[in-house]
Protein backbone atom coordinates (compact mmCIF):
# COMPACT_ATOMS: atom_id res chain seq x y z
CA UNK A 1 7.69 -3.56 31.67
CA UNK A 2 9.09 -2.12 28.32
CA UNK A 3 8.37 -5.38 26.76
CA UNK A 4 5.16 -5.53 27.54
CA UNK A 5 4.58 -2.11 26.02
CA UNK A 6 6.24 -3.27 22.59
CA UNK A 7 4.85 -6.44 22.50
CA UNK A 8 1.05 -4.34 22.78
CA UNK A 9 1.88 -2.08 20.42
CA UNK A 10 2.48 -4.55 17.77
CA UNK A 11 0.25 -6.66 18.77
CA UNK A 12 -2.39 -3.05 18.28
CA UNK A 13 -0.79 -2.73 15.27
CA UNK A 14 -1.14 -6.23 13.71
CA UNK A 15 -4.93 -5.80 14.34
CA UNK A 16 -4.89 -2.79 12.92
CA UNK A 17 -3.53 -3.92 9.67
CA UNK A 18 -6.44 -6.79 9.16
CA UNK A 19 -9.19 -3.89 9.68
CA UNK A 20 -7.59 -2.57 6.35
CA UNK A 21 -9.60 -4.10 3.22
CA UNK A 22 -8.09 -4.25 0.09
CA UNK A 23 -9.25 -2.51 -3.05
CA UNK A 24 -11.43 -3.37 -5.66
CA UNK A 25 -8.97 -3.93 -8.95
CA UNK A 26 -10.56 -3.24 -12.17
CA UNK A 27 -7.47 -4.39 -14.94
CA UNK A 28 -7.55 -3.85 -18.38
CA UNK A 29 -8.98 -6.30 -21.09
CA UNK A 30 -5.70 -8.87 -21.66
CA UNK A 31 -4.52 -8.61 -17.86
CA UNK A 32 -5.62 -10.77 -14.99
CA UNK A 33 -4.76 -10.05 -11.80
CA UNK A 34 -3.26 -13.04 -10.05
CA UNK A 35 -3.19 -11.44 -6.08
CA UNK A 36 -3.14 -8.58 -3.68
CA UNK A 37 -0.69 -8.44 -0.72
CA UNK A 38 -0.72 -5.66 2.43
CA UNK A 39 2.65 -3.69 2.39
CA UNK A 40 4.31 -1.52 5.43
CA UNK A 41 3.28 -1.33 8.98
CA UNK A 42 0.71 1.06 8.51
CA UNK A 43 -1.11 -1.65 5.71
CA UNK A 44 -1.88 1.56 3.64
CA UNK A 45 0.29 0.37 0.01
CA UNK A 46 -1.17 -2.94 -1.44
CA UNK A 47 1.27 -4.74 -3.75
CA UNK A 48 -0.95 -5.98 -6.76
CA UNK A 49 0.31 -9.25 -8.88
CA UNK A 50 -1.14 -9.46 -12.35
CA UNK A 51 0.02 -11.48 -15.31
CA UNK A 52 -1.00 -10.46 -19.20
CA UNK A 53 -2.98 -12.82 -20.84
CA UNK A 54 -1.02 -13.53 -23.72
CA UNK A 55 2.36 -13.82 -21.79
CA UNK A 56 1.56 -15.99 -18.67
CA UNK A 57 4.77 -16.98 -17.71
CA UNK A 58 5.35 -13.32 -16.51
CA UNK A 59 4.27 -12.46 -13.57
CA UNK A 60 4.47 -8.26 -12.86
CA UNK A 61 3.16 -6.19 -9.86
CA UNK A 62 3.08 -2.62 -9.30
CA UNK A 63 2.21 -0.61 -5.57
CA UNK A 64 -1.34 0.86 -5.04
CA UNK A 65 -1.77 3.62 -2.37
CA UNK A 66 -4.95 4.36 -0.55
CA UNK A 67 -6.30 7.04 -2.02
CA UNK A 68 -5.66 6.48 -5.64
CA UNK A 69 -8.26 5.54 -8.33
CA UNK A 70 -6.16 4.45 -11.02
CA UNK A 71 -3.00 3.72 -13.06
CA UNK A 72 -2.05 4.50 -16.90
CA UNK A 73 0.68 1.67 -18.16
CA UNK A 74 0.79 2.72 -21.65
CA UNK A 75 -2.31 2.62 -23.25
CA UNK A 76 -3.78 0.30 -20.44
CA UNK A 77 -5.86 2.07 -18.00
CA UNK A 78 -6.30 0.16 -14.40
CA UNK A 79 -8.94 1.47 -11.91
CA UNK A 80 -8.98 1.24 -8.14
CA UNK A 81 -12.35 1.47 -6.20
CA UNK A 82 -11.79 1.76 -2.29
């Protein structure tokens, strides 16, 4: 009976997750963003892969909240529309 009640609740929680849409990633000129993956159980952090242009043999990411609207890496400015 406990089984069933764990197996529900992730199952609820799985369909959750693919309700959540991902945001809109506005990158810098020089950056291209290569994909965006849900993180945790909640699917509230998005982990955002991006390469720079001129080095594209490097692959970086950084985490993206819900709620925030953008990130300053140096003197690149990244914007996050939800």
């Amino acid at each position: 009976m406990v089984y069933k009640k764990i197996i529900g609740g992730l199952v609820a929680a799985k369909a959750l997750r693919s309700l959540q849409k991902p945001p809109t990633i506005i990158p810098p000129s020089g950056f291209s963003v290569l994909n965006i993956e849900q993180k945790g159980l909640t699917g509230r952090k998005w982990r955002v892969h991006y390469i720079k242009d001129d080095q594209a043999n490097l692959k970086r990411f950084f985490d993206v909240q819900k709620g925030s609207s953008g990130r300053i890496s140096g003197s690149d400015r990244w914007k996050f529309k939800w």
